[in-house]
N, C-alpha and C. Protein backbone atom coordinates (compact mmCIF):
# COMPACT_ATOMS: atom_id res chain seq x y z
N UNK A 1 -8.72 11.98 3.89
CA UNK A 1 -9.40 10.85 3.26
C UNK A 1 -9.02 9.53 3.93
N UNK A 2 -8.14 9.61 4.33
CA UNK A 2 -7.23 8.19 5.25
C UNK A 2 -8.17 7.97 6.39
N UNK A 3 -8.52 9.25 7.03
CA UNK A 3 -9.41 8.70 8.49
C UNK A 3 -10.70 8.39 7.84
N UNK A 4 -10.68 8.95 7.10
CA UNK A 4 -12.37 8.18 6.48
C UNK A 4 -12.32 6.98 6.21
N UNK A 5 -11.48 6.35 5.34
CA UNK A 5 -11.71 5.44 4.67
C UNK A 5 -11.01 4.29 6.67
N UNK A 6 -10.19 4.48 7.32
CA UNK A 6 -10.16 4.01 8.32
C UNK A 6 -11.45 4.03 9.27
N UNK A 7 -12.30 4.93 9.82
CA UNK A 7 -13.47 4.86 10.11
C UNK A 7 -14.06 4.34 9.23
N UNK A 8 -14.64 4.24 8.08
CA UNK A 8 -15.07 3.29 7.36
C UNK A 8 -15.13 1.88 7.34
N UNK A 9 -14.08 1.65 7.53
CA UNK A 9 -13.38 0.08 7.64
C UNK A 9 -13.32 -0.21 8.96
N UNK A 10 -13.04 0.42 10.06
CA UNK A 10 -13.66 0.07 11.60
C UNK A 10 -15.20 -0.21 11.84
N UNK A 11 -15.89 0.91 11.01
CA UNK A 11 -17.33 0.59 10.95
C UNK A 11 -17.99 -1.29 10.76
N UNK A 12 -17.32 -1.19 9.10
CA UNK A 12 -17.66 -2.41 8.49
C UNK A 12 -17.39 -3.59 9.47
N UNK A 13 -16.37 -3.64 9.75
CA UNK A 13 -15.11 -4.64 10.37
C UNK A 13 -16.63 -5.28 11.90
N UNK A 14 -16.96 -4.29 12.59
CA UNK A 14 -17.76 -4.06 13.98
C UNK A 14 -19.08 -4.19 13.06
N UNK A 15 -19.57 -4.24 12.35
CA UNK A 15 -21.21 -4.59 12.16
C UNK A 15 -21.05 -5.91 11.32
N UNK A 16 -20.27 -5.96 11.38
CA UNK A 16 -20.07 -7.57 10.64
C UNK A 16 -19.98 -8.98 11.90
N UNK A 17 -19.83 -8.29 13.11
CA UNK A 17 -19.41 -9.03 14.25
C UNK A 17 -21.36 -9.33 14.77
N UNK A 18 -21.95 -7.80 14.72
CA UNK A 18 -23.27 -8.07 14.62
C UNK A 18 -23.73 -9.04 14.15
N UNK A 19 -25.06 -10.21 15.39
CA UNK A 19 -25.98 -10.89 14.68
C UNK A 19 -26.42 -10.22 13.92
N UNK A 20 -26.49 -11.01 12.41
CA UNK A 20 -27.17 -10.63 11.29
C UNK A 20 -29.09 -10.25 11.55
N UNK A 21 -29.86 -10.45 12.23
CA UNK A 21 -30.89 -11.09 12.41
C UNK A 21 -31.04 -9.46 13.45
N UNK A 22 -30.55 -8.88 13.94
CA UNK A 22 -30.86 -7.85 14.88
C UNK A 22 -30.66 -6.20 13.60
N UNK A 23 -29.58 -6.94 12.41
CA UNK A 23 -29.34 -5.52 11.50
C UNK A 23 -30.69 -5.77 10.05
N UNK A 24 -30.91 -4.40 9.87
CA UNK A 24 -32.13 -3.62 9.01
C UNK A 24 -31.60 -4.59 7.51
N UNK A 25 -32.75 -4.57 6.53
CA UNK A 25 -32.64 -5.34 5.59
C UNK A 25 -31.68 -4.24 4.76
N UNK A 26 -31.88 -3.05 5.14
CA UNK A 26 -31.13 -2.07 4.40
C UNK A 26 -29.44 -2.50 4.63
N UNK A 27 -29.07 -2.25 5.74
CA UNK A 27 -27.73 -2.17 6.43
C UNK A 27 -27.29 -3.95 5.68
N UNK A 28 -28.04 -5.34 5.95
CA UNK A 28 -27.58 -6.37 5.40
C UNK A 28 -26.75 -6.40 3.99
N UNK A 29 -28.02 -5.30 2.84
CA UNK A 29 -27.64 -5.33 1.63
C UNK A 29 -26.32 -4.35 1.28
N UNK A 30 -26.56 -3.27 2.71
CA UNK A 30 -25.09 -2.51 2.00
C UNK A 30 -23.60 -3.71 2.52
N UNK A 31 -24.00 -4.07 3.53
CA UNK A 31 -22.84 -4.62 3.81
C UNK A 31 -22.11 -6.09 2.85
N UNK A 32 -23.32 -6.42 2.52
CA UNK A 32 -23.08 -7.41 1.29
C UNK A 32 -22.26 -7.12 -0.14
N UNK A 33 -23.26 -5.85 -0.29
CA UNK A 33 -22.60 -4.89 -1.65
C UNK A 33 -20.97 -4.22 -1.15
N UNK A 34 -21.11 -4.03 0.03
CA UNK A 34 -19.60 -3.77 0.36
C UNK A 34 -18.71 -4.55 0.15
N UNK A 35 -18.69 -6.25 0.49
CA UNK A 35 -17.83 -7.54 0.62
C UNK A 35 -17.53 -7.06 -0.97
N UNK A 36 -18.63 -7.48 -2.17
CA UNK A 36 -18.17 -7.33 -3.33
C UNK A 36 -17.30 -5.81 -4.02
N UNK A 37 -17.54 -5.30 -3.24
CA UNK A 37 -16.44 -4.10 -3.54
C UNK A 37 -14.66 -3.98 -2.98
N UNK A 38 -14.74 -4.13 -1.64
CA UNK A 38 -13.86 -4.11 -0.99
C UNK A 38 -12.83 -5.01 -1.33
N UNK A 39 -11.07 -4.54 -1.59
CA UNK A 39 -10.27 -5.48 -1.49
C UNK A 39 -9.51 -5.80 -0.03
N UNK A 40 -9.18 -7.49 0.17
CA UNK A 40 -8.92 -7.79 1.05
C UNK A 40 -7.45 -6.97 1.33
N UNK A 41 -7.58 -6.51 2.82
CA UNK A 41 -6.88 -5.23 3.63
C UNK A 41 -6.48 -6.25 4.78
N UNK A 42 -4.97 -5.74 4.95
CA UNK A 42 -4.80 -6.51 5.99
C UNK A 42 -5.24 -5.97 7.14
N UNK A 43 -5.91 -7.01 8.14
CA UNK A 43 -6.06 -6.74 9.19
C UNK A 43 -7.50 -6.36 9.33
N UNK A 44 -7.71 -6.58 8.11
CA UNK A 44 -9.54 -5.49 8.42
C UNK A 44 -10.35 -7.32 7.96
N UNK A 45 -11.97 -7.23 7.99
CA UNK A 45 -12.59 -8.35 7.93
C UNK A 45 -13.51 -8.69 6.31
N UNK A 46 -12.14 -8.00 5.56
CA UNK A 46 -12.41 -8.19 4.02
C UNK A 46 -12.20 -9.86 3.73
N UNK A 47 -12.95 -10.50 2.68
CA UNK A 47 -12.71 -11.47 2.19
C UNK A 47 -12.05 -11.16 0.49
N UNK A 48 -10.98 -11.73 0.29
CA UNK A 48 -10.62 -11.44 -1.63
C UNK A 48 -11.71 -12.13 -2.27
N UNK A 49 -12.19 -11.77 -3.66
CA UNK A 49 -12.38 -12.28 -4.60
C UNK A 49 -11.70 -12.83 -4.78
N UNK A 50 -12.36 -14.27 -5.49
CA UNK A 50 -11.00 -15.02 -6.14
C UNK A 50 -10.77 -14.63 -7.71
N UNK A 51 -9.40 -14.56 -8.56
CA UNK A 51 -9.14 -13.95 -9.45
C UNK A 51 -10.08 -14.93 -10.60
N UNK A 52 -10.74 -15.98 -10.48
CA UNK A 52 -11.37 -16.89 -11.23
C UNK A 52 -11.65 -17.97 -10.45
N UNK A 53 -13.33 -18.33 -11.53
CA UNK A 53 -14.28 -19.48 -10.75
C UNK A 53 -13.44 -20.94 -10.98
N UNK A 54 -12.49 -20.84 -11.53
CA UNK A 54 -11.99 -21.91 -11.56
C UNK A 54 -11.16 -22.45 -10.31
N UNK A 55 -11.12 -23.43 -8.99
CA UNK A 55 -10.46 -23.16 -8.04
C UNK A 55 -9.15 -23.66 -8.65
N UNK A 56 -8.82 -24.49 -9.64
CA UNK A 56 -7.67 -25.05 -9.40
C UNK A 56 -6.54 -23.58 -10.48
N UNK A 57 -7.11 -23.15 -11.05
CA UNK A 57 -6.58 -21.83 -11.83
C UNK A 57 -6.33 -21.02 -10.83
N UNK A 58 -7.14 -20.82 -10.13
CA UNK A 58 -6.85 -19.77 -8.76
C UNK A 58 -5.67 -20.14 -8.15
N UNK A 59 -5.94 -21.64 -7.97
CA UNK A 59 -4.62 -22.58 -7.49
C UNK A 59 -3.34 -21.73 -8.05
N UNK A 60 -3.21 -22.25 -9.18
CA UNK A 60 -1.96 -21.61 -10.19
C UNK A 60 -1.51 -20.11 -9.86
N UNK A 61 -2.62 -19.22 -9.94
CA UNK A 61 -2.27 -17.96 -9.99
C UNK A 61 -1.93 -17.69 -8.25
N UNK A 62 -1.84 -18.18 -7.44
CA UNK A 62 -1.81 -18.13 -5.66
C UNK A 62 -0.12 -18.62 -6.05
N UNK A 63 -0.07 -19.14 -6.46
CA UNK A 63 1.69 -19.94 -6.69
C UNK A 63 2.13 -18.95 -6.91
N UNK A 64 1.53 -18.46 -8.36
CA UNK A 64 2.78 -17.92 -9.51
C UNK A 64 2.85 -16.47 -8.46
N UNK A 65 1.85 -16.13 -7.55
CA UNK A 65 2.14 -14.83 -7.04
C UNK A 65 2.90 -14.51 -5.92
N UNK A 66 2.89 -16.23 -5.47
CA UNK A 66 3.49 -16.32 -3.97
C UNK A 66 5.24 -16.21 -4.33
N UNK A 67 6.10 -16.53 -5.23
CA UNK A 67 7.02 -16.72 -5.55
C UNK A 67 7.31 -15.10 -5.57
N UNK A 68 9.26 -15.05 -6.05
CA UNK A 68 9.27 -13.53 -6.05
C UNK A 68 9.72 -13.79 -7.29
N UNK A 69 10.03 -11.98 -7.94
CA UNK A 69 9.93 -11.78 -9.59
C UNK A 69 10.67 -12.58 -10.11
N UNK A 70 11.94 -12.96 -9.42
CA UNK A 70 12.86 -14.22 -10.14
C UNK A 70 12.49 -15.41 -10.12
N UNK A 71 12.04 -15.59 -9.31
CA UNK A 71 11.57 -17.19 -9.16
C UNK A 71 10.36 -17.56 -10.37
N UNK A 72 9.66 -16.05 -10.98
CA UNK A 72 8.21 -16.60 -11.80
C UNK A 72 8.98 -17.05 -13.16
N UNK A 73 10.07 -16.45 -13.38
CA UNK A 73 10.09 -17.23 -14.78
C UNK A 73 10.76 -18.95 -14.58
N UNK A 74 11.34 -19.27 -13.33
CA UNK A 74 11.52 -20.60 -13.42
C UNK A 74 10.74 -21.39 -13.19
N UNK A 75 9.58 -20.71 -12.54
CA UNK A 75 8.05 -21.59 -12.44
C UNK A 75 7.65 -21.45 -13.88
N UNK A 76 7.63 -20.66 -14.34
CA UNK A 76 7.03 -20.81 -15.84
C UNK A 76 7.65 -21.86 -16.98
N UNK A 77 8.74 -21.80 -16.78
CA UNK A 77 9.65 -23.03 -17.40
C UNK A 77 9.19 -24.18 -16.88
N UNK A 78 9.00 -24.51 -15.64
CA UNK A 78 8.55 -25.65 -14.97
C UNK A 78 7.01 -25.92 -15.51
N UNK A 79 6.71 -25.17 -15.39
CA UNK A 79 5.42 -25.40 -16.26
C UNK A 79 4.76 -25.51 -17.57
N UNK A 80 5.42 -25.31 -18.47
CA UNK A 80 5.88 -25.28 -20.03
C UNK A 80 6.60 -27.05 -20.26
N UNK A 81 7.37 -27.39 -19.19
CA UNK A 81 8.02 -28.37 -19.24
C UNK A 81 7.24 -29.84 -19.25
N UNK A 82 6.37 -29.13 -18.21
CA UNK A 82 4.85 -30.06 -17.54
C UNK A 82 4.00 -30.17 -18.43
N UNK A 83 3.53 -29.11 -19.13
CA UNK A 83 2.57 -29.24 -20.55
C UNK A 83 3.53 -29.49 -21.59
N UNK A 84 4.75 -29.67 -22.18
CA UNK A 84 5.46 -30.58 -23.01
C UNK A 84 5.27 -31.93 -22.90
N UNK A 85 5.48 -32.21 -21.44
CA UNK A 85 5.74 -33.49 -21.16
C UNK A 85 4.10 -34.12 -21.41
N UNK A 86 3.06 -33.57 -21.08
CA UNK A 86 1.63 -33.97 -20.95
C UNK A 86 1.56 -33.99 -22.44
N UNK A 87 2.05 -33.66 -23.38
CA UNK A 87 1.10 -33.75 -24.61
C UNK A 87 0.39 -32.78 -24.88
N UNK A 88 0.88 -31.36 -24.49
CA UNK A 88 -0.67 -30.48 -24.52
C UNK A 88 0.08 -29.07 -24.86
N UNK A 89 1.40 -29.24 -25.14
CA UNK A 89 1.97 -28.04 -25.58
C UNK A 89 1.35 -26.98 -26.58
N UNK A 90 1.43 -25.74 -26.72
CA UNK A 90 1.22 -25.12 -28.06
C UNK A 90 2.05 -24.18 -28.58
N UNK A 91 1.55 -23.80 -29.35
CA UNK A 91 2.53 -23.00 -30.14
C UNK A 91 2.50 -21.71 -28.66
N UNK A 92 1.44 -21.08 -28.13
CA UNK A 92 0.98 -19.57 -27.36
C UNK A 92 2.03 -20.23 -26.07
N UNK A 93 2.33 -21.62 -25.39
CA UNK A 93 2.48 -22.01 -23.92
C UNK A 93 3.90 -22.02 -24.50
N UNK A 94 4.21 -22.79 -25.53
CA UNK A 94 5.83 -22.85 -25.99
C UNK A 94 6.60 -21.56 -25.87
N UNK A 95 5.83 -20.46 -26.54
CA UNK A 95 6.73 -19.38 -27.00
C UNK A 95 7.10 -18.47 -25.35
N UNK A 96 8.02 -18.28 -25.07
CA UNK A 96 8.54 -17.18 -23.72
C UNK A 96 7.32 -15.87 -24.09
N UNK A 97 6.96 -15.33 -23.02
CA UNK A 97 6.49 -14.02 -23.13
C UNK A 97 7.61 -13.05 -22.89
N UNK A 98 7.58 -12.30 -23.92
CA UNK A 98 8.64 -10.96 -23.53
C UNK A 98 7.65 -9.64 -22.84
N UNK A 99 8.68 -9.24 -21.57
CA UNK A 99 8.37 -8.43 -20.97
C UNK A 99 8.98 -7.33 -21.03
């Protein structure tokens, strides 16, 4: 299943390099329907979804993921601290999540 899904992804990767304008209306729409399926792979010519239309939320969640497992709860404090300080605290942002 590995060489498939690798031929697969060599395929995609090389008809994507193709002028659009020389490939079948068929081949355009699979390859389109592919982008929305496919997660971004390193090294291959996937684009991610972003986790939400919101860019600056996306913002947030690109942080909180870039950090490592120790570092997220002191970003989360930092950020709890930031919505204290703003006026915008709540009871759901106050309380710690237990994991």
């Amino acid at each position: 299943m590995l060489v498939v899904v690798k031929i697969h992804l060599a395929l995609m990767r090389e008809l994507r390099r193709i002028d659009p304008d020389v490939l079948s209306d068929r081949l355009k729409r699979l390859l389109e329907f592919e982008s929305y399926l496919s997660p971004a792979l390193s090294g291959t010519a996937f684009e991610p979804l972003p986790p939400t239309r919101d860019p600056d939320l996306t913002e947030i969640v690109r942080l909180y993921q870039s950090v490592s497992d120790r570092q997220r709860g002191t970003l989360l404090t930092v950020v709890r601290a930031t919505m204290a300080a703003l006026g915008t605290q709540t009871d759901a942002v106050a309380a710690p999540r237990v994991a």
